[in-house]
C-alpha atoms as a PDB file:
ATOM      1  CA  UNK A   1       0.000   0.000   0.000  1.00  0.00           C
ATOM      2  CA  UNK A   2       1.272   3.135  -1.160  1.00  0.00           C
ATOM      3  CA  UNK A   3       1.598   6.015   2.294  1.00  0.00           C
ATOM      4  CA  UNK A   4      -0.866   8.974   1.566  1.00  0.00           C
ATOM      5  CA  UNK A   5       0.648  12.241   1.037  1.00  0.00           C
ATOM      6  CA  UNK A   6      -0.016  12.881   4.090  1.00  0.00           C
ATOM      7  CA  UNK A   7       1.454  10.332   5.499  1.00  0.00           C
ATOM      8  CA  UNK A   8       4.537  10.592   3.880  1.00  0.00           C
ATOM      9  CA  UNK A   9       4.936  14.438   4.415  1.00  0.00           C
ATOM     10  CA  UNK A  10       5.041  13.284   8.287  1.00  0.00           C
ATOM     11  CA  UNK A  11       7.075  10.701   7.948  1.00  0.00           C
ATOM     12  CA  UNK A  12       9.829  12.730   5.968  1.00  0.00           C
ATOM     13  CA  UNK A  13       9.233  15.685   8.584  1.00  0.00           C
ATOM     14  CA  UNK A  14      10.014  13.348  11.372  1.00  0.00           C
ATOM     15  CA  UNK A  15      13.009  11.509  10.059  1.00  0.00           C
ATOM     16  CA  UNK A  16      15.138  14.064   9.115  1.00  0.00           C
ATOM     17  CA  UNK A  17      14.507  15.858  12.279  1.00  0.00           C
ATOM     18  CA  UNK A  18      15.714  12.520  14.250  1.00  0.00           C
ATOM     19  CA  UNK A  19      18.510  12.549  11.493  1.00  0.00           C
ATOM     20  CA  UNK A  20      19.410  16.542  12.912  1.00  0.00           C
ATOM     21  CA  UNK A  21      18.898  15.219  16.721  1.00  0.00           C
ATOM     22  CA  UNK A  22      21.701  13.013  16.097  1.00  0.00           C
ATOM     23  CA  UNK A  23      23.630  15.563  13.881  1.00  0.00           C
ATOM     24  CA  UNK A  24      22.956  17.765  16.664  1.00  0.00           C
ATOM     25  CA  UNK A  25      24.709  15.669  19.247  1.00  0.00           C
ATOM     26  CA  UNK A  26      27.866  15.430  17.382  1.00  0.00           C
ATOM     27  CA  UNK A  27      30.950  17.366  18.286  1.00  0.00           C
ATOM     28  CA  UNK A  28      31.829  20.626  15.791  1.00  0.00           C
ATOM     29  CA  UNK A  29      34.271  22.926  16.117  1.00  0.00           C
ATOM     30  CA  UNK A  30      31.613  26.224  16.509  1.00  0.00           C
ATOM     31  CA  UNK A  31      27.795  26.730  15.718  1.00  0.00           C
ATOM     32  CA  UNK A  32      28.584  27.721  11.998  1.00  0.00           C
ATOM     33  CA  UNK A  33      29.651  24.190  11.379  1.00  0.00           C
ATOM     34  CA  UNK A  34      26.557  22.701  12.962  1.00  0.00           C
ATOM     35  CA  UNK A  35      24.832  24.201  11.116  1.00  0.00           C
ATOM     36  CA  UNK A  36      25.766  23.869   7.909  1.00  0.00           C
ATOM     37  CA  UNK A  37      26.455  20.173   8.642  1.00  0.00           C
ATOM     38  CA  UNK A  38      22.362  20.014   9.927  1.00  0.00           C
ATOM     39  CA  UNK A  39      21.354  21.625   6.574  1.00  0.00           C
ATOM     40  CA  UNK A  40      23.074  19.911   4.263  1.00  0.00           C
ATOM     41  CA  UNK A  41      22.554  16.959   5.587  1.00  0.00           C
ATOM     42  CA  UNK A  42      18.811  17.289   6.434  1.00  0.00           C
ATOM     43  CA  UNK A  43      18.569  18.578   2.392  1.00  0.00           C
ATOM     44  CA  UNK A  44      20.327  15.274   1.338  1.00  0.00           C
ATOM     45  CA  UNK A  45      18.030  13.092   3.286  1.00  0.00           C
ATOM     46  CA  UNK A  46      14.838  14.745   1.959  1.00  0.00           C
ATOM     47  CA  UNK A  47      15.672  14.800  -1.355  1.00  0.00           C
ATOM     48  CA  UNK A  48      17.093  10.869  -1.307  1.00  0.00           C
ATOM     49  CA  UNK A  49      13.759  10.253   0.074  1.00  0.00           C
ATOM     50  CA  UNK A  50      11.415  11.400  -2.253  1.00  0.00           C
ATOM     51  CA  UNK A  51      13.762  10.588  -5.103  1.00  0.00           C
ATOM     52  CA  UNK A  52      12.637   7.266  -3.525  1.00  0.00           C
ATOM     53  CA  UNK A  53       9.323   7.318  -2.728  1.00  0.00           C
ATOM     54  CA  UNK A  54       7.596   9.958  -5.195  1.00  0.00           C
ATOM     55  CA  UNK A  55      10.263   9.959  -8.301  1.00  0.00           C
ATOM     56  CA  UNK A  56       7.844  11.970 -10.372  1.00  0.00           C
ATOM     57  CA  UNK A  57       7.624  14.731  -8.185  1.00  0.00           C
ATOM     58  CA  UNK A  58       9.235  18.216  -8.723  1.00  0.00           C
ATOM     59  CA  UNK A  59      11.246  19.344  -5.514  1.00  0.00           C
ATOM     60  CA  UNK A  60      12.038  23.130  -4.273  1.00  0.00           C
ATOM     61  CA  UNK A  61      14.508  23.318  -1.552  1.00  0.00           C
ATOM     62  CA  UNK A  62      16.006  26.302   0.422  1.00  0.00           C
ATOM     63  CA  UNK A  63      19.312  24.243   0.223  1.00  0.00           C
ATOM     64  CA  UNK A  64      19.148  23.198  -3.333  1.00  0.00           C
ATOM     65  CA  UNK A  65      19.799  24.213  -7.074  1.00  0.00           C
ATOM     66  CA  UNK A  66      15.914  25.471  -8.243  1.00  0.00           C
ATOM     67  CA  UNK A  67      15.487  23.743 -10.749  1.00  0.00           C
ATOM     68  CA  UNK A  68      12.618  25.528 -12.622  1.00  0.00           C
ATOM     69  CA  UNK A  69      11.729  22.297 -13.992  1.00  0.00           C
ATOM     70  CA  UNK A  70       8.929  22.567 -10.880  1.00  0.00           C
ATOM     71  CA  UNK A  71       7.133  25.482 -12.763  1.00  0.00           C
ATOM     72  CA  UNK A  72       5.745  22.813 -15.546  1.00  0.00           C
ATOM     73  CA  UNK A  73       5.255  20.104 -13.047  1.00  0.00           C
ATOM     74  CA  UNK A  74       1.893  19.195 -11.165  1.00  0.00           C
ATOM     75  CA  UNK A  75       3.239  18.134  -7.829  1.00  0.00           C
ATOM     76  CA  UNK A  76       6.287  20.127  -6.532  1.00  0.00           C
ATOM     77  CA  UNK A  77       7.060  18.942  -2.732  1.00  0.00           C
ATOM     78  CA  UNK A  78       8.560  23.020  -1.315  1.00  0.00           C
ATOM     79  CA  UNK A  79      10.631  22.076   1.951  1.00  0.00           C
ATOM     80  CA  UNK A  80      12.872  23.385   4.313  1.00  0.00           C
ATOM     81  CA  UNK A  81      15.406  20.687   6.036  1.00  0.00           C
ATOM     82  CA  UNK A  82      16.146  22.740   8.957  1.00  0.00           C
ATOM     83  CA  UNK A  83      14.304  26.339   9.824  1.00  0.00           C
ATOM     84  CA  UNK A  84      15.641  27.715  12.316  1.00  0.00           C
ATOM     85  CA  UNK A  85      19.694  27.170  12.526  1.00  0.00           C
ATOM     86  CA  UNK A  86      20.250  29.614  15.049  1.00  0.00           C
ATOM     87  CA  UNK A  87      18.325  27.882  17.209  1.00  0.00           C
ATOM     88  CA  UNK A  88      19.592  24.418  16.417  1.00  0.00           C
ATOM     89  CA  UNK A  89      23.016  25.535  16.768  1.00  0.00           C
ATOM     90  CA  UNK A  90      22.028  26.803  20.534  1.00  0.00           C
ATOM     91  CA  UNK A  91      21.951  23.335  22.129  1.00  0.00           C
ATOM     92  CA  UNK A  92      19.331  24.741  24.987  1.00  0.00           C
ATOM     93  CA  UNK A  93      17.202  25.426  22.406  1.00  0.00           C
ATOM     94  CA  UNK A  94      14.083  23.621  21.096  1.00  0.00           C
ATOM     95  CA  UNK A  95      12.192  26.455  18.773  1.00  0.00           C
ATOM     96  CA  UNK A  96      13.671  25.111  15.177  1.00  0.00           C
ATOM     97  CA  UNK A  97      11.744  22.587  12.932  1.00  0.00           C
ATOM     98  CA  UNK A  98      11.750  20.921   9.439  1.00  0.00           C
ATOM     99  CA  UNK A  99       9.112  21.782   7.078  1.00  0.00           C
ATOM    100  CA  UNK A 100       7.809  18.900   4.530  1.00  0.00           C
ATOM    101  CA  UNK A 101       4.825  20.248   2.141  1.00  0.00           C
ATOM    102  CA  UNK A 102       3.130  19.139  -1.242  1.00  0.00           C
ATOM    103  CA  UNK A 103       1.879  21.614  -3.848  1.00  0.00           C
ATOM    104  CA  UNK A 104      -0.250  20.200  -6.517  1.00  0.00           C
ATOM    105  CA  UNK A 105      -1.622  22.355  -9.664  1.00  0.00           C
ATOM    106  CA  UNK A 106      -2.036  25.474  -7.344  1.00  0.00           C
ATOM    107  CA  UNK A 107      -2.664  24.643  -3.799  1.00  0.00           C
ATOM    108  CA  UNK A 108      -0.902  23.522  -0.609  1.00  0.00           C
ATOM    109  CA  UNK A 109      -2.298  19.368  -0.891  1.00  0.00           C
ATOM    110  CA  UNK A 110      -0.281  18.309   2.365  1.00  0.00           C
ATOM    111  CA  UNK A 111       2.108  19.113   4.456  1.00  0.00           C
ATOM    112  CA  UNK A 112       3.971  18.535   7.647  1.00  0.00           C
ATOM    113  CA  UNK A 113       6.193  20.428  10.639  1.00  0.00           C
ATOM    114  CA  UNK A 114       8.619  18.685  12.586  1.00  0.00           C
ATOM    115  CA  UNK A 115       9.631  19.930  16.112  1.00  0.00           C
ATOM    116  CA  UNK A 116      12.535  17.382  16.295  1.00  0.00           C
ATOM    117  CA  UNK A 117      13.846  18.769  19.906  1.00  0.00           C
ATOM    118  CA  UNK A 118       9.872  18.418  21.396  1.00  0.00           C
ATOM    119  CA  UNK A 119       9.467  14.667  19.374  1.00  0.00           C
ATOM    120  CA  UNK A 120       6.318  15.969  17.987  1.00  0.00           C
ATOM    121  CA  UNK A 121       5.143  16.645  14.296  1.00  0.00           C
ATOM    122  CA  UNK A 122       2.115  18.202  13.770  1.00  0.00           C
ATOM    123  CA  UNK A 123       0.458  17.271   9.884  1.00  0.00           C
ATOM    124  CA  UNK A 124      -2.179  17.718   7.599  1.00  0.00           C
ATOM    125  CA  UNK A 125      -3.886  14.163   8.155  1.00  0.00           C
ATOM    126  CA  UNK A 126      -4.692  14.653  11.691  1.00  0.00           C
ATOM    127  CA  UNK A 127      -4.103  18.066  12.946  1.00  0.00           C
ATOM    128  CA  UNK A 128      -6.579  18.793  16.051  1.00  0.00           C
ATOM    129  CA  UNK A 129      -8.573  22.376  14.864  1.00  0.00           C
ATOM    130  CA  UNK A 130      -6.761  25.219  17.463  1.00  0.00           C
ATOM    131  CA  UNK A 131      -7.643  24.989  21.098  1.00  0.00           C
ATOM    132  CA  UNK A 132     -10.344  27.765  22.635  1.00  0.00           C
ATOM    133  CA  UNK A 133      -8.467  31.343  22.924  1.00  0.00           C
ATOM    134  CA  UNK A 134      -7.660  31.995  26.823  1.00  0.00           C
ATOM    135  CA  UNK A 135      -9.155  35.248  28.332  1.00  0.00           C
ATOM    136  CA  UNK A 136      -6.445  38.016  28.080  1.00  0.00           C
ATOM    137  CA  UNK A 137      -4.508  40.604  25.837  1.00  0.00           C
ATOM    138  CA  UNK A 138      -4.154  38.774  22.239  1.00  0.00           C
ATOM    139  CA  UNK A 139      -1.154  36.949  21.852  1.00  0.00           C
ATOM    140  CA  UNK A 140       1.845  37.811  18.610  1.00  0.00           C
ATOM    141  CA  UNK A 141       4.314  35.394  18.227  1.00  0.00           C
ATOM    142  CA  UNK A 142       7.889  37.343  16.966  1.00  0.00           C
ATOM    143  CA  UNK A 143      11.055  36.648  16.095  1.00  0.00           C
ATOM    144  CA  UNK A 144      13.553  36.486  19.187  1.00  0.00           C
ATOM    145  CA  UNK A 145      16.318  37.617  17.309  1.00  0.00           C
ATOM    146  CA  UNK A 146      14.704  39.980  14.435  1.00  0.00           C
ATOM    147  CA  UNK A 147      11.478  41.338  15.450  1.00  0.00           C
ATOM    148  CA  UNK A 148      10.197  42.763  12.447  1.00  0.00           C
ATOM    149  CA  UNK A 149       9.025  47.069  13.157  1.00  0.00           C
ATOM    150  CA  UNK A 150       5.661  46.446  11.790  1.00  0.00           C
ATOM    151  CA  UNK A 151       4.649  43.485  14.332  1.00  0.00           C
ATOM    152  CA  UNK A 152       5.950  46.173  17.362  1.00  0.00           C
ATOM    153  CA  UNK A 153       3.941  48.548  16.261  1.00  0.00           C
ATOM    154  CA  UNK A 154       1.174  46.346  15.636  1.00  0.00           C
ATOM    155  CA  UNK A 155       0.834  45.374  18.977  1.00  0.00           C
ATOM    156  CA  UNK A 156       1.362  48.599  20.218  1.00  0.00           C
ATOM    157  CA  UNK A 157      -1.923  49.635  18.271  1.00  0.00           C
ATOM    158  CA  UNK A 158      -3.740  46.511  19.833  1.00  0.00           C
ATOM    159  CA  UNK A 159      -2.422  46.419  23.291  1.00  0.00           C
ATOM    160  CA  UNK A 160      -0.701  42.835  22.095  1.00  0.00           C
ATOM    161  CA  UNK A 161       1.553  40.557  24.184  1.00  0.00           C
ATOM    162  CA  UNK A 162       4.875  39.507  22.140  1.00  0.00           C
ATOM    163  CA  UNK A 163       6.070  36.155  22.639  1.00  0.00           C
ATOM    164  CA  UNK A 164       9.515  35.843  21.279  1.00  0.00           C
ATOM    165  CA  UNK A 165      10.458  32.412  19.733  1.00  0.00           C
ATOM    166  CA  UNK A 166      12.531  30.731  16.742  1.00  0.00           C
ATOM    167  CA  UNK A 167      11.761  29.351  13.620  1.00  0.00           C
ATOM    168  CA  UNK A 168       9.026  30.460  11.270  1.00  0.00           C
ATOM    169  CA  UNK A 169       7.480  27.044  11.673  1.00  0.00           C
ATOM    170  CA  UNK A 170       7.301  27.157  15.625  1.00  0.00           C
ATOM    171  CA  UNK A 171       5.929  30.195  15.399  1.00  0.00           C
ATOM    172  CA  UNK A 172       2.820  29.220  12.896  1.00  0.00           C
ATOM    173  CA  UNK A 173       2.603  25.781  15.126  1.00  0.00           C
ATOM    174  CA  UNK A 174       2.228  28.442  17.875  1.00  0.00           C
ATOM    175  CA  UNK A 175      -0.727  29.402  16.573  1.00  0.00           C
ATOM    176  CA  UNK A 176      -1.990  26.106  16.344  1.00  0.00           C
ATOM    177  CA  UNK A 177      -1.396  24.803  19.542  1.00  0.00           C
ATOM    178  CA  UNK A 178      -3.336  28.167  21.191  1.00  0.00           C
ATOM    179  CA  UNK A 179       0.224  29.219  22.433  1.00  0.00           C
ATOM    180  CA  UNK A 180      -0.480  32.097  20.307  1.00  0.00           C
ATOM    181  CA  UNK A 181      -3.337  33.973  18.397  1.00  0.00           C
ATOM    182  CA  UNK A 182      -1.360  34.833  15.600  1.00  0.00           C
ATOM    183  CA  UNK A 183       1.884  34.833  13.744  1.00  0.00           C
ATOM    184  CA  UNK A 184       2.633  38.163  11.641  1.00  0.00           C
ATOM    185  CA  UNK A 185       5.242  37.990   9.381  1.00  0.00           C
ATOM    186  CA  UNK A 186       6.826  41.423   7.197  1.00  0.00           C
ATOM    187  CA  UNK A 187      10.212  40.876   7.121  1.00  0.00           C
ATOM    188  CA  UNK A 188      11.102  38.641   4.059  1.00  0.00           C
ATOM    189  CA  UNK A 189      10.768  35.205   3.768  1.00  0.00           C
ATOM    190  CA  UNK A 190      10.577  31.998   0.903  1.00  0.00           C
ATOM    191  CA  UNK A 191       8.242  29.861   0.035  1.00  0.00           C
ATOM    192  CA  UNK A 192       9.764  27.201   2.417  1.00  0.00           C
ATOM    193  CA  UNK A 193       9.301  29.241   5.068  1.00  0.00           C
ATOM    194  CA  UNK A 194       5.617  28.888   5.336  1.00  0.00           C
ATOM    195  CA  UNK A 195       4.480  26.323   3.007  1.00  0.00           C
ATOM    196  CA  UNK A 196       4.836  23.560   5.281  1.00  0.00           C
ATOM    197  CA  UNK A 197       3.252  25.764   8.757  1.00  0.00           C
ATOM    198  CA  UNK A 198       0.353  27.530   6.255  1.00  0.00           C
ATOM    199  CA  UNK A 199      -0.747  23.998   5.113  1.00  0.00           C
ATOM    200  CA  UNK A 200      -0.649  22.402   9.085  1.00  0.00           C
ATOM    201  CA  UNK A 201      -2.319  25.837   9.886  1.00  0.00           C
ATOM    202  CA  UNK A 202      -5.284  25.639   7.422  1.00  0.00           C
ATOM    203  CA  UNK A 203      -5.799  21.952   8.113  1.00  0.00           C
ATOM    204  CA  UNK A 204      -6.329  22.892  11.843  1.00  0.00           C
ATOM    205  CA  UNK A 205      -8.777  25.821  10.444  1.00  0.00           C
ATOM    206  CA  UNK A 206      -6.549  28.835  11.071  1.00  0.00           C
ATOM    207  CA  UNK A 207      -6.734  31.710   8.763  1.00  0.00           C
ATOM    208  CA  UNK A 208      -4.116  32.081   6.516  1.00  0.00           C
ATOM    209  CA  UNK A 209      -2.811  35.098   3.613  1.00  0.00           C
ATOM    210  CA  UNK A 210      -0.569  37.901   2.853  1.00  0.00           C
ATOM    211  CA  UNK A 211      -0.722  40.604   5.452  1.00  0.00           C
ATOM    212  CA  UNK A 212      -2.724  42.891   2.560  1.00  0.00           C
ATOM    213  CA  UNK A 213      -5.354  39.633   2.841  1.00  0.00           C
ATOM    214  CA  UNK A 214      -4.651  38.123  -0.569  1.00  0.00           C
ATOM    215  CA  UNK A 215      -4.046  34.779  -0.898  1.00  0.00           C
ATOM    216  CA  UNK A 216      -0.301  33.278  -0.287  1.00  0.00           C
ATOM    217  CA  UNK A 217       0.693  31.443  -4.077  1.00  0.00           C
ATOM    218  CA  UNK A 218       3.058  29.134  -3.592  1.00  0.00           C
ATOM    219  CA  UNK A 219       5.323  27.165  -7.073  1.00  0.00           C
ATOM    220  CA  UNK A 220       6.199  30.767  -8.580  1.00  0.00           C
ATOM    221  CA  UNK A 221       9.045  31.462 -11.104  1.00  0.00           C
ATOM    222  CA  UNK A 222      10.474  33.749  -7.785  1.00  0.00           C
ATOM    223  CA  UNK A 223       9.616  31.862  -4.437  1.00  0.00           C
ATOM    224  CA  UNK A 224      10.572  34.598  -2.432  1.00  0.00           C
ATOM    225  CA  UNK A 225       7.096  35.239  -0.207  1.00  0.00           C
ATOM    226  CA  UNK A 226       7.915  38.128   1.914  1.00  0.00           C
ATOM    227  CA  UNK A 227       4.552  38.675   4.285  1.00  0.00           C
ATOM    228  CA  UNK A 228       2.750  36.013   6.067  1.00  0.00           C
ATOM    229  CA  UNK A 229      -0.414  36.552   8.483  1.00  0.00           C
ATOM    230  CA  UNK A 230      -1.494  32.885  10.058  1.00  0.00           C
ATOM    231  CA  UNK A 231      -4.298  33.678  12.892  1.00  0.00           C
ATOM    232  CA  UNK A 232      -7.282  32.534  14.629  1.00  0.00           C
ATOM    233  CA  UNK A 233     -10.057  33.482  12.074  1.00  0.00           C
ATOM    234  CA  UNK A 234     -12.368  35.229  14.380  1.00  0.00           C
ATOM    235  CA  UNK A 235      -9.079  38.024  14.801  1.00  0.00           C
ATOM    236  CA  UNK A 236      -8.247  38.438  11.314  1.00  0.00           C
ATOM    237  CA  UNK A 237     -10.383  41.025  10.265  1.00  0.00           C
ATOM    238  CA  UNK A 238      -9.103  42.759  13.305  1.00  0.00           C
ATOM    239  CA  UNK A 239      -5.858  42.233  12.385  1.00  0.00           C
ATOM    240  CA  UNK A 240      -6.088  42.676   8.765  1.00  0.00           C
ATOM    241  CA  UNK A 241      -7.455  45.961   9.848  1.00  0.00           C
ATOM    242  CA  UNK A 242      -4.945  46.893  12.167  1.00  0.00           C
ATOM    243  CA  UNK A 243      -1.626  45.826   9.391  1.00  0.00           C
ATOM    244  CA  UNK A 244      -3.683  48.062   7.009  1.00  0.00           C
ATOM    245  CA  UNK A 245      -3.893  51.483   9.265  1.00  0.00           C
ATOM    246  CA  UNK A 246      -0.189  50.809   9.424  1.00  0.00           C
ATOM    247  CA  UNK A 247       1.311  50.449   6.207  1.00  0.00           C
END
């Protein structure tokens, strides 16, 4: 029996992360080395993989060639081996991931995130829909190391708590887990960035787009995607609002 996409998205998500786990443990002379040792060899893995298991498939990488081949193709599989290097260099750290998602003839089919240091992935085939909001200010997760001006500002303007924290991906699972209300994004990112965490995010009913509301297109000749909004939908319109009055 051939694994759903689905399926397989998880799987991939979950063994390279184990692969970086025991990359991680490894002795290297400073964090530059670890990480470039955890990318490329998280990127080798994944694309060995679905080499393997979906040969037919296009593949867009943050650590690979593009190979525009993808633009013609109907499934492209857009992944990220490891987001978050700082953070997987800092061996107290958990916040970094590994994104696993499948575009087919214009939408996000599947998709998986990996939190390797927590031994949890969170996936399109079984993703719980985001627990009840908690009573309080609303809740922004940032960037701990680059908090973009606009997201300040925004929660200036709402009276907003910031929670700082890693990788792109932990921040969207953030979202889903009801850590956070929403993840606003407006400092530049790729399509591997959020593929994986909008796909996990819709599946668990989350609003997703670009931070002027349009939809987030994913497989484009340029994959940079520089704006992300993932949030509960009852505070997008709020939110949407709010971005707006400050751009």
């Amino acid at each position: 029996m051939t694994p759903s996409d689905h399926e397989t998205a998880a799987a991939l998500a979950t063994e390279a992360g184990d692969l970086l786990l025991r990359v991680r443990a490894r002795e290297f002379p400073d964090a530059a080395a670890r990480k470039a040792a955890g990318d490329a060899e998280a990127h080798r893995f994944l694309v060995d993989r679905l080499a393997a298991v979906r040969p037919d498939d296009a593949v867009l990488s943050e650590e690979g060639a593009d190979d525009r081949v993808r633009l013609t193709a109907d499934r492209v599989w857009i992944v990220d081996p490891l987001d978050g290097t700082r953070e997987f260099a800092e061996l107290d750290r958990a916040d970094w991931a590994v994104h696993v998602a499948l575009w087919e003839r214009g939408e996000l089919v599947a998709g998986a995130v990996a939190l390797p240091a927590e031994a949890t992935t969170l996936g399109t085939g079984g993703v719980d829909a985001a627990p009840s909001r908690s009573d309080g200010p609303m809740r922004l997760a940032v960037s701990r190391s680059r908090p973009p001006e606009l997201v300040t500002a925004l929660a200036q303007r709402l009276d907003a708590e910031l929670l700082p924290m890693g990788s792109a991906g932990v921040k969207a699972m953030s979202v889903v887990r009801g850590v956070t209300d929403a993840y606003v994004h407006g400092g530049g990112q790729y399509e591997w960035d959020s593929a994986a965490p909008v796909a996990v995010a819709r599946a668990a009913g989350l609003h997703t787009s670009r931070l002027d509301g349009s939809p987030l297109r994913y497989n484009q000749p340029s994959p940079y995607l520089p704006d992300l909004l993932v949030c509960r939908p009852e505070l997008a319109g709020r939110l949407l609002d709010a971005i707006g009055a400050l751009a």
